[in-house]
C-alpha atoms as a PDB file:
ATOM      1  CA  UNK A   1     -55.757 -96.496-182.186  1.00  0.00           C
ATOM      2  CA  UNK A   2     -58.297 -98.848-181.708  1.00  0.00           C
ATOM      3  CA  UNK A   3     -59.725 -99.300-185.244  1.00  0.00           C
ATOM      4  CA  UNK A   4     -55.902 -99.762-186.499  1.00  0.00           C
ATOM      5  CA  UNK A   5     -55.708-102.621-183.765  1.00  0.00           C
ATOM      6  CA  UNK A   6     -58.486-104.282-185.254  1.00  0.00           C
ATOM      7  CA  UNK A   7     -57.751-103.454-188.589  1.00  0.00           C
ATOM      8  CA  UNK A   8     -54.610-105.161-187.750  1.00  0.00           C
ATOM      9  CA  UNK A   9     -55.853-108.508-186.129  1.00  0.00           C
ATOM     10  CA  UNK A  10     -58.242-108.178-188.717  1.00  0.00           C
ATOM     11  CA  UNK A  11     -55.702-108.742-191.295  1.00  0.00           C
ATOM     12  CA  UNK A  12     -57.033-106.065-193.109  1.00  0.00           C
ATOM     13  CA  UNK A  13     -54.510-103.440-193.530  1.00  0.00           C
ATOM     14  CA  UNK A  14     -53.544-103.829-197.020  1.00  0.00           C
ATOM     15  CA  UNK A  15     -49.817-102.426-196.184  1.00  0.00           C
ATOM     16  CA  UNK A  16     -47.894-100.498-193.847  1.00  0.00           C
ATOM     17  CA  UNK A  17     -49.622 -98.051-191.127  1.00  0.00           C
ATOM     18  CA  UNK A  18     -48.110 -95.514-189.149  1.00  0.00           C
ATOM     19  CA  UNK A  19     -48.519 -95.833-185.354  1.00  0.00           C
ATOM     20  CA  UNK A  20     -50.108 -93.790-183.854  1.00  0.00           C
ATOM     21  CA  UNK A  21     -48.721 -92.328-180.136  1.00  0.00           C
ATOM     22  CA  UNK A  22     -50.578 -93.596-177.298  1.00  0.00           C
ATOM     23  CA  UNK A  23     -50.865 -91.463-174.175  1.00  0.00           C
ATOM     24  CA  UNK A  24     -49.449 -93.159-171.413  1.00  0.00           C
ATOM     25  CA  UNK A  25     -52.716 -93.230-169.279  1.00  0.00           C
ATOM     26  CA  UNK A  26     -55.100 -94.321-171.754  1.00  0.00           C
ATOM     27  CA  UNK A  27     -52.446 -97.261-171.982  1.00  0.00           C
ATOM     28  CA  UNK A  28     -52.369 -98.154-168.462  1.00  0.00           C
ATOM     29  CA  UNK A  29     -56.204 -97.740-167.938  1.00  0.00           C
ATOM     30  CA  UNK A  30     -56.180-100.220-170.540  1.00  0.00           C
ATOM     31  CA  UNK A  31     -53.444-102.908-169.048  1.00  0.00           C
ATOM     32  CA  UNK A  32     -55.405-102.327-165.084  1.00  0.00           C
ATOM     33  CA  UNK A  33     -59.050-101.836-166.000  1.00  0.00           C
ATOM     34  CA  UNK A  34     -61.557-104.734-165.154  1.00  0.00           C
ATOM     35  CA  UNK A  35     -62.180-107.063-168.364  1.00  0.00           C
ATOM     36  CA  UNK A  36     -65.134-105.991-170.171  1.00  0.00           C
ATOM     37  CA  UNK A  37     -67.853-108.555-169.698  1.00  0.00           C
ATOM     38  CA  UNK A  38     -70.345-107.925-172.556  1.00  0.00           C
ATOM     39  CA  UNK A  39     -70.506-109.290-176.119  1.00  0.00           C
ATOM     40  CA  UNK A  40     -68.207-111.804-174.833  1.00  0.00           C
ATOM     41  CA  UNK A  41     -68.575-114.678-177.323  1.00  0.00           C
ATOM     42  CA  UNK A  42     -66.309-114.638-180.019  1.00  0.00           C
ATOM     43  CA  UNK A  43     -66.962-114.347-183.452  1.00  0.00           C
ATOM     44  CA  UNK A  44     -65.324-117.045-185.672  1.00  0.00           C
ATOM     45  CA  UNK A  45     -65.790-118.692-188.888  1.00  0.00           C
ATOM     46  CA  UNK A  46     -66.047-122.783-187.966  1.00  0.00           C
ATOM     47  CA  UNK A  47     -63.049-124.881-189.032  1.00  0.00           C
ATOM     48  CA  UNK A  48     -63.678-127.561-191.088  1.00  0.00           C
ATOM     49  CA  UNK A  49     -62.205-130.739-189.861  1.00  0.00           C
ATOM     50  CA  UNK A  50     -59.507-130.491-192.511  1.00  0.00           C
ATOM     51  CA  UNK A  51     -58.536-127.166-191.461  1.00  0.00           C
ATOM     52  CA  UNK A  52     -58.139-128.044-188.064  1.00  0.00           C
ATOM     53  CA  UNK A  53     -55.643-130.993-188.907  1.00  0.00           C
ATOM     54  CA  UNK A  54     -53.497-128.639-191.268  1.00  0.00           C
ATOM     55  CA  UNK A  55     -52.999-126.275-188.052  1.00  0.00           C
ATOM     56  CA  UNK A  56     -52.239-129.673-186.043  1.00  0.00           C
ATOM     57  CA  UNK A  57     -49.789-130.655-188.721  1.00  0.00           C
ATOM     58  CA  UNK A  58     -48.520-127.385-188.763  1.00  0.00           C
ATOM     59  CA  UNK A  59     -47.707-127.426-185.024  1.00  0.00           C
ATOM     60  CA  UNK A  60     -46.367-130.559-184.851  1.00  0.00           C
ATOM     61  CA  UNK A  61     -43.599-129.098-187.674  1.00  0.00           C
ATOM     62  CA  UNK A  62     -43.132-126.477-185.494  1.00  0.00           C
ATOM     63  CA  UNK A  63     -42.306-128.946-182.712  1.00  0.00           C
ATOM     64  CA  UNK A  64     -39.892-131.077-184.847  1.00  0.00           C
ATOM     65  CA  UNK A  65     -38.084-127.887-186.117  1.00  0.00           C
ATOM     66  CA  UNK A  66     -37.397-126.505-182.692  1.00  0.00           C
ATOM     67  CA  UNK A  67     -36.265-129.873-181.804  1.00  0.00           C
ATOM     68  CA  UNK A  68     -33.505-130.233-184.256  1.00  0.00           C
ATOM     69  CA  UNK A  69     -32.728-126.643-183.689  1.00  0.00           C
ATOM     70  CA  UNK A  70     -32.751-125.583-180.211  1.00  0.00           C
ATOM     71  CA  UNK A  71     -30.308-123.224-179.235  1.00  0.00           C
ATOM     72  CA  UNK A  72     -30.644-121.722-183.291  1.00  0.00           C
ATOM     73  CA  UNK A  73     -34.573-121.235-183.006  1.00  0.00           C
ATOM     74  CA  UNK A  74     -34.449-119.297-179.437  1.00  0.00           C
ATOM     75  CA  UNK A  75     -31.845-117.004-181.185  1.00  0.00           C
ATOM     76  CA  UNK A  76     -34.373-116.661-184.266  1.00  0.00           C
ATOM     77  CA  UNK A  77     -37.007-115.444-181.867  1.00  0.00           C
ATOM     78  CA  UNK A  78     -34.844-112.812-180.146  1.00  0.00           C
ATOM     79  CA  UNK A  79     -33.921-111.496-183.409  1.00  0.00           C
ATOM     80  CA  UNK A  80     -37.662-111.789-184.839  1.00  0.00           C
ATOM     81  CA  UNK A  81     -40.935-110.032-184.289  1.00  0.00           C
ATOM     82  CA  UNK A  82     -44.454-111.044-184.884  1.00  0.00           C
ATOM     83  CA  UNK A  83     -43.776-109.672-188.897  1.00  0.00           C
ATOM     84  CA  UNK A  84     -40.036-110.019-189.946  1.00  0.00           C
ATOM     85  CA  UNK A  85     -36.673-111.861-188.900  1.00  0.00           C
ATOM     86  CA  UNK A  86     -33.421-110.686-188.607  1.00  0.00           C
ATOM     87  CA  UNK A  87     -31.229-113.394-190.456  1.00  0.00           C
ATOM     88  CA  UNK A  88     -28.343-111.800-190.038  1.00  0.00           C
ATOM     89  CA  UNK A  89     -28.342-111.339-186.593  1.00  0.00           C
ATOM     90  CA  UNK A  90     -29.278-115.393-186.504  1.00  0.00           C
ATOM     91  CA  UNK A  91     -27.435-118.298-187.690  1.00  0.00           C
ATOM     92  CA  UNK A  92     -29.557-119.264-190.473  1.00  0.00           C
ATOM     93  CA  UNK A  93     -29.736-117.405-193.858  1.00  0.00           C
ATOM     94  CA  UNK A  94     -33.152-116.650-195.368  1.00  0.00           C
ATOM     95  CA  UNK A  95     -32.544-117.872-198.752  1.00  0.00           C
ATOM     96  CA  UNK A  96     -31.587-121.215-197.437  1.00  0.00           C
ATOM     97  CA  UNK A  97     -33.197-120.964-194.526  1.00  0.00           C
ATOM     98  CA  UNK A  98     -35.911-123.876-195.247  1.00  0.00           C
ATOM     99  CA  UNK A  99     -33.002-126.129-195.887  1.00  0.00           C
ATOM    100  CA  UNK A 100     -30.968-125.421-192.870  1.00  0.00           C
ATOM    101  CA  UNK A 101     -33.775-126.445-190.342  1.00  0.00           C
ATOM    102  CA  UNK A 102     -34.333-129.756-192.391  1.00  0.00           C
ATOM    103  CA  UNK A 103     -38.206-128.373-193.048  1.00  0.00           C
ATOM    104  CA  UNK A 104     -38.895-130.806-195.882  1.00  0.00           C
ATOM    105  CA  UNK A 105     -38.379-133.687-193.282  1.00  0.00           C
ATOM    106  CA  UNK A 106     -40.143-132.182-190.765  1.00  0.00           C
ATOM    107  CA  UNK A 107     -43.122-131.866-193.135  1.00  0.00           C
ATOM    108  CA  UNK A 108     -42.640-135.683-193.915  1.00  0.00           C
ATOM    109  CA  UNK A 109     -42.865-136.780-190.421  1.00  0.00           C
ATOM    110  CA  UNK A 110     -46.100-135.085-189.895  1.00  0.00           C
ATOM    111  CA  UNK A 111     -47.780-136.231-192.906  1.00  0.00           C
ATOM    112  CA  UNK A 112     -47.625-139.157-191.337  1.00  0.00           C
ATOM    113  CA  UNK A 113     -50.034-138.508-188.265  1.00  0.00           C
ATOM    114  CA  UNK A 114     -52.345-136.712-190.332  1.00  0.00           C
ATOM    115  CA  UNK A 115     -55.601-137.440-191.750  1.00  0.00           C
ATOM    116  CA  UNK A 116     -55.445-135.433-194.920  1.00  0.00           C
ATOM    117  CA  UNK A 117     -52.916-134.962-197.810  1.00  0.00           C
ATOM    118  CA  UNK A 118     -52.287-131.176-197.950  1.00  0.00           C
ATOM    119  CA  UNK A 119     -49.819-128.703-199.710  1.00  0.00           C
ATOM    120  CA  UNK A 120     -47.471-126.966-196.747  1.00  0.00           C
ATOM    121  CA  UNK A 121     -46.854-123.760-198.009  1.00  0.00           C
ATOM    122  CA  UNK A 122     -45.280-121.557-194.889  1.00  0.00           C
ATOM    123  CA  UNK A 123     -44.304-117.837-194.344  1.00  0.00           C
ATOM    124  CA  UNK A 124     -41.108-117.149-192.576  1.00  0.00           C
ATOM    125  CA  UNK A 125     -43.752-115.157-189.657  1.00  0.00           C
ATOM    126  CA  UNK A 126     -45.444-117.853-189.757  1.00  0.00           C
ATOM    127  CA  UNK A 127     -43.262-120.639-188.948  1.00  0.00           C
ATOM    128  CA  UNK A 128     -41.594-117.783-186.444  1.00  0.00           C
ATOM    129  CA  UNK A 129     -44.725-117.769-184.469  1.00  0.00           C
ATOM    130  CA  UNK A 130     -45.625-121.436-183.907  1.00  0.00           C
ATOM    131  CA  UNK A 131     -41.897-122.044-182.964  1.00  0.00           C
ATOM    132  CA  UNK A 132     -42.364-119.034-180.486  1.00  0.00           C
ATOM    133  CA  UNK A 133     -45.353-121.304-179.336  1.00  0.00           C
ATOM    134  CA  UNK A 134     -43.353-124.520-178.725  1.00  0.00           C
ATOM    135  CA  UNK A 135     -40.380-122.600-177.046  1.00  0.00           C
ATOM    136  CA  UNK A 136     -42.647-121.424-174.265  1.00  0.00           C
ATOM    137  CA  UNK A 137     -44.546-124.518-173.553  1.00  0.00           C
ATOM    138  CA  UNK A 138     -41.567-125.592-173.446  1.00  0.00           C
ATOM    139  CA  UNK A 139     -40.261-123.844-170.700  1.00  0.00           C
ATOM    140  CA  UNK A 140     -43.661-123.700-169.453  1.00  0.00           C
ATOM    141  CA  UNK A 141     -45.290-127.057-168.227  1.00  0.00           C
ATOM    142  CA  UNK A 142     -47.772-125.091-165.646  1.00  0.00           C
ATOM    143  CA  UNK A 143     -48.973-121.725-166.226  1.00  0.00           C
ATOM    144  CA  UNK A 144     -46.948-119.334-165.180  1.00  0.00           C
ATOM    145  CA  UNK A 145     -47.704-115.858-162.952  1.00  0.00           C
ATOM    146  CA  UNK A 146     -46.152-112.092-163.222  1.00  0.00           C
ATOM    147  CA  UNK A 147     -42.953-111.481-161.603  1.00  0.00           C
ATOM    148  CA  UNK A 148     -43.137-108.854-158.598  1.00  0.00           C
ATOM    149  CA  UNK A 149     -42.877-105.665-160.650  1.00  0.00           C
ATOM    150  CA  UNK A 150     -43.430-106.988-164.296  1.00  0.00           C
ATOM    151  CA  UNK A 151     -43.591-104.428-166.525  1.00  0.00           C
ATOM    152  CA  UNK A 152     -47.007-103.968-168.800  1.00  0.00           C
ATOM    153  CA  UNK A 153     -45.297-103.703-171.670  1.00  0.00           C
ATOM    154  CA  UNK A 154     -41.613-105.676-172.815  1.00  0.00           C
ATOM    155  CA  UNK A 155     -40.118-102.605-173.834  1.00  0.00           C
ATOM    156  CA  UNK A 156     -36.346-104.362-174.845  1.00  0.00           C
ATOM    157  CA  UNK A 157     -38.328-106.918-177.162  1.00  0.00           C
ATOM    158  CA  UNK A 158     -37.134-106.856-180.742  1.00  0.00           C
ATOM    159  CA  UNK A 159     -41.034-105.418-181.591  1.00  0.00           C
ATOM    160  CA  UNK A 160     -40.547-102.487-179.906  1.00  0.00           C
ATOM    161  CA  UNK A 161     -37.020-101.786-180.590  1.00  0.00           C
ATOM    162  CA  UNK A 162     -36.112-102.956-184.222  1.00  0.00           C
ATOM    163  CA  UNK A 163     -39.554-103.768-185.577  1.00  0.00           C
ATOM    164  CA  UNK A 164     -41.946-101.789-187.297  1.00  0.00           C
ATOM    165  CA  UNK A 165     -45.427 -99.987-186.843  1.00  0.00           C
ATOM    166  CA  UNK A 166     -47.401-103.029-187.316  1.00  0.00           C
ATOM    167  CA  UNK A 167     -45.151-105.427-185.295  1.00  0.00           C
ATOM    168  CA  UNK A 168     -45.226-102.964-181.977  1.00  0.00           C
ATOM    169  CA  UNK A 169     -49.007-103.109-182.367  1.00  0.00           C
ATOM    170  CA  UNK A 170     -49.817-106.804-181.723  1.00  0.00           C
ATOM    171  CA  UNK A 171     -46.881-106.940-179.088  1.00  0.00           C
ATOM    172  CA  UNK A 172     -48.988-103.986-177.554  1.00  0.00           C
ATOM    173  CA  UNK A 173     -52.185-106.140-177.374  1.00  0.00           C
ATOM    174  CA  UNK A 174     -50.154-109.367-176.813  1.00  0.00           C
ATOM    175  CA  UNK A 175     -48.542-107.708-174.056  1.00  0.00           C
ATOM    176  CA  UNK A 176     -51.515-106.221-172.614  1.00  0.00           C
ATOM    177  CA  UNK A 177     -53.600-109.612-172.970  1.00  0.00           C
ATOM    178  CA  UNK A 178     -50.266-111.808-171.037  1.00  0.00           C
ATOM    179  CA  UNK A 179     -49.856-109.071-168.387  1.00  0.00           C
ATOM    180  CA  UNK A 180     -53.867-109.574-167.706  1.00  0.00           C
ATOM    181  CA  UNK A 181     -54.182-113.018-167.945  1.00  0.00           C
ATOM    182  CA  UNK A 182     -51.122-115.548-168.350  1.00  0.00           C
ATOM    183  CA  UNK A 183     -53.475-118.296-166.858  1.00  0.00           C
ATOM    184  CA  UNK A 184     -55.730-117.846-169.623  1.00  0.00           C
ATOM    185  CA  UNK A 185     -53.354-117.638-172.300  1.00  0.00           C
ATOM    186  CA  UNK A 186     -51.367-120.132-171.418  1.00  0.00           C
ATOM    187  CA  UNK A 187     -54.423-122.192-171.529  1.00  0.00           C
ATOM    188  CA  UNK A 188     -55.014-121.358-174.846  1.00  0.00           C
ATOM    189  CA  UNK A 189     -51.962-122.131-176.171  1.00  0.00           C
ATOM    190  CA  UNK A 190     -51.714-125.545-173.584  1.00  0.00           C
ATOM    191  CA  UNK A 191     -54.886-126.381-176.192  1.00  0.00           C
ATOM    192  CA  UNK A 192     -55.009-128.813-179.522  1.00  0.00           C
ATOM    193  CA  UNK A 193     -55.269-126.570-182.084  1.00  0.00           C
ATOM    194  CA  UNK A 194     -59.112-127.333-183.875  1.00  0.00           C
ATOM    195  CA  UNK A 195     -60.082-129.138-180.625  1.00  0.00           C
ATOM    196  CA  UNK A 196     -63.057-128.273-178.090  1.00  0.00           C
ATOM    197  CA  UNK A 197     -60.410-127.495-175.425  1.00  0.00           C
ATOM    198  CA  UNK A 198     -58.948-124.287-177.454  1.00  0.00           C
ATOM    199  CA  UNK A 199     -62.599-122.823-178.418  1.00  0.00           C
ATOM    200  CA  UNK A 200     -63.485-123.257-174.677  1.00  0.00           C
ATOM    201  CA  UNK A 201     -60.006-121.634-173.663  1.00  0.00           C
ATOM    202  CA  UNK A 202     -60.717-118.474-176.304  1.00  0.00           C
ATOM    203  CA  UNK A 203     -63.898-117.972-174.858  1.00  0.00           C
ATOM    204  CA  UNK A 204     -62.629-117.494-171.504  1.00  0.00           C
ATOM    205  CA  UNK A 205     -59.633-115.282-172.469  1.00  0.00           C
ATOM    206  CA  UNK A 206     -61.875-113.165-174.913  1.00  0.00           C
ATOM    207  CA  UNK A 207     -62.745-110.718-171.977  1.00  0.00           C
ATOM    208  CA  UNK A 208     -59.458-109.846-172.137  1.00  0.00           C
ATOM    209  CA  UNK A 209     -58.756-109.912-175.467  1.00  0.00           C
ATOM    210  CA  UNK A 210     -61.685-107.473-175.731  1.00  0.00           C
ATOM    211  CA  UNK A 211     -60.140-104.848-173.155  1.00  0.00           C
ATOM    212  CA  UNK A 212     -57.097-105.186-174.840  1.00  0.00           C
ATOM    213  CA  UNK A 213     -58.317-104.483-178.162  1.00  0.00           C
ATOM    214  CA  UNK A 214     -60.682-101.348-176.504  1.00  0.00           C
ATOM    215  CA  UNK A 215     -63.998-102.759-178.105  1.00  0.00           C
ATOM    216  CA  UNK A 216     -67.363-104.600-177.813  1.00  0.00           C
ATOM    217  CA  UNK A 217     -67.890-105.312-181.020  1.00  0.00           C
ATOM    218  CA  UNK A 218     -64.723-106.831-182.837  1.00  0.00           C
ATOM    219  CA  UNK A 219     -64.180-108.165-186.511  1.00  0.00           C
ATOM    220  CA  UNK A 220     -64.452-111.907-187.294  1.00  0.00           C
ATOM    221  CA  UNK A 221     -61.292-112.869-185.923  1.00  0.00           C
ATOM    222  CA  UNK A 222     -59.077-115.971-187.559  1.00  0.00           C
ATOM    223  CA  UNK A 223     -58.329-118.487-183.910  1.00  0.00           C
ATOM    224  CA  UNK A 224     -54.660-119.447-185.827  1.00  0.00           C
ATOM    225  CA  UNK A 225     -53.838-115.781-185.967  1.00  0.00           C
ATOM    226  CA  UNK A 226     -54.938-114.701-182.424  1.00  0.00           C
ATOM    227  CA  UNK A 227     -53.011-118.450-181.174  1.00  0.00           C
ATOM    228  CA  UNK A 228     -49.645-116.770-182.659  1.00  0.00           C
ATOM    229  CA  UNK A 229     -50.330-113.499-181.462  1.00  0.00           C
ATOM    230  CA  UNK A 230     -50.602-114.945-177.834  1.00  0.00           C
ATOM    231  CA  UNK A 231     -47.784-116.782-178.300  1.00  0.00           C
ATOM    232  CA  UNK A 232     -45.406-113.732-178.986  1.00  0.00           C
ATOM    233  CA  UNK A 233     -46.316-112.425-176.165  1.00  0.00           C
ATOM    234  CA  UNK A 234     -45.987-115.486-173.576  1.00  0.00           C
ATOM    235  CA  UNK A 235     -42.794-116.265-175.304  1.00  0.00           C
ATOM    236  CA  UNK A 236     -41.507-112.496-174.827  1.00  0.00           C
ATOM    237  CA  UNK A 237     -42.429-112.433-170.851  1.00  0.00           C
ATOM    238  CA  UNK A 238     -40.673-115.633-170.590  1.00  0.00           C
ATOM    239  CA  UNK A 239     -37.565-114.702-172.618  1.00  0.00           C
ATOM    240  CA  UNK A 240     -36.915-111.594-170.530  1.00  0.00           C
ATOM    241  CA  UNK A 241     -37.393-112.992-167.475  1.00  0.00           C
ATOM    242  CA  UNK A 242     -41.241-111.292-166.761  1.00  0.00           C
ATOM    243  CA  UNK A 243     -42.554-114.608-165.223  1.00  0.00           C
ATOM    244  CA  UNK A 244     -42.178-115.583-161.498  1.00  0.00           C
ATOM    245  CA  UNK A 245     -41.807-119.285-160.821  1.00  0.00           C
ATOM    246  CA  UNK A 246     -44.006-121.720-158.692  1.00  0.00           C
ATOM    247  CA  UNK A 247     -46.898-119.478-157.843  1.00  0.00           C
ATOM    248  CA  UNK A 248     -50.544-120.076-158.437  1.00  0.00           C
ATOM    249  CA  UNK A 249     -51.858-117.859-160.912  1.00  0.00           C
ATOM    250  CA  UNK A 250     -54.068-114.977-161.032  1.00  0.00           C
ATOM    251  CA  UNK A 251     -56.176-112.476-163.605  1.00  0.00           C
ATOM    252  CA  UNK A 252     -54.946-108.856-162.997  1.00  0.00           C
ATOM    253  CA  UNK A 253     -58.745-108.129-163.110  1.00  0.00           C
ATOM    254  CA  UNK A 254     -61.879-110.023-162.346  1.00  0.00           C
END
């Protein structure tokens, strides 16, 4: 299990792997045990200033497509999974999908707060995760703690019950790494993509990530990719109902 999880993060899997069944105790000892505290800086390739403004821009498109799409988008993401969405459990249509939540215009308005002239190019999983991202910071000013009871994993999510091998993988880790550590994660997220406020925030969630993932020694790991992983899984705990409300928040394990 734990080389196809990082195989998986990795983006390395060139297609398709079967998951493999997890016994239940190896899970939990994973979800409960203290975070593992060595090799605890991340590795990461550095972002070049115009990379970090294309993730910026592609945020705020994110932001201007949920907002001209509310009620539509949160029904996208309960029909969706980290990998694939179901269209025709949603009100959109893929084929016309780009044209129904006015992307072209979004991508105009935020040209204009960016530094660089780029080429959007975006993957329907793609765009699915950063709106999953501006749904829950949303919803989520303050970071927000486990409800009394909160299940480790979000068995009823669309990962676990329509998705496929792949898909229930990250929600594993995502749901392993929100159950451990909302505060953290929703730092991360709270964070400007490229800036020094999401490196610091990465650092201090990748204890957990580690644990999650069951190694010391992970691969390179791209921050974008990890950011939308998190978000799936701070979205999920929000959307069925695994957050408790005005609490201060705490680690599962120092």
């Amino acid at each position: 299990m734990k080389r196809l999880l990082l195989s998986f993060l990795a983006l390395a899997a060139a297609g398709p792997v079967a998951a493999q069944d997890s016994d239940l105790e190896r899970k939990r000892d994973r979800f409960l045990a203290p975070d593992i505290q060595t090799g605890t800086r991340f590795a990461r390739a550095a972002e070049t200033a115009q990379e970090s403004d294309a993730r910026q821009m592609q945020k705020r498109i994110a932001r201007c497509v949920f907002f001209g799409n509310k009620d539509e988008v949160r029904e996208l993401l309960a029909n969706s999974d980290f990998d694939r969405i179901d269209f025709a459990a949603t009100s959109f249509t893929g084929e016309e999908f780009f044209d129904q939540i006015d992307f072209s215009q979004c991508i105009g308005r935020a040209m204009k707060q960016s530094q660089y002239k780029v080429w959007v190019q975006m993957q329907y999983s793609t765009l699915r995760n950063l709106l999953a991202e501006e749904v829950y910071l949303k919803d989520h000013k303050d970071a927000p703690v486990l409800a009394e009871g909160a299940p480790t994993l979000i068995k009823d999510r669309f990962a676990f019950t329509r998705g496929g091998p792949r898909a229930g993988v990250m929600a594993e880790v995502s749901d392993c790494v929100t159950y451990r550590n909302g505060a953290g994660a929703h730092a991360f997220l709270d964070s400007v993509p490229g800036n020094k406020g999401e490196t610091e925030a990465l650092e201090a969630l990748w204890p957990t990530l580690l644990t999650c993932l069951e190694t010391e020694d992970p691969p390179e790991l791209s921050t974008s990719m990890l950011r939308m992983m998190i978000a799936d899984g701070m979205w999920a705990r929000s959307y069925y109902g695994a957050w408790s409300a005005n609490e201060s928040p705490e680690t599962v394990a120092e």
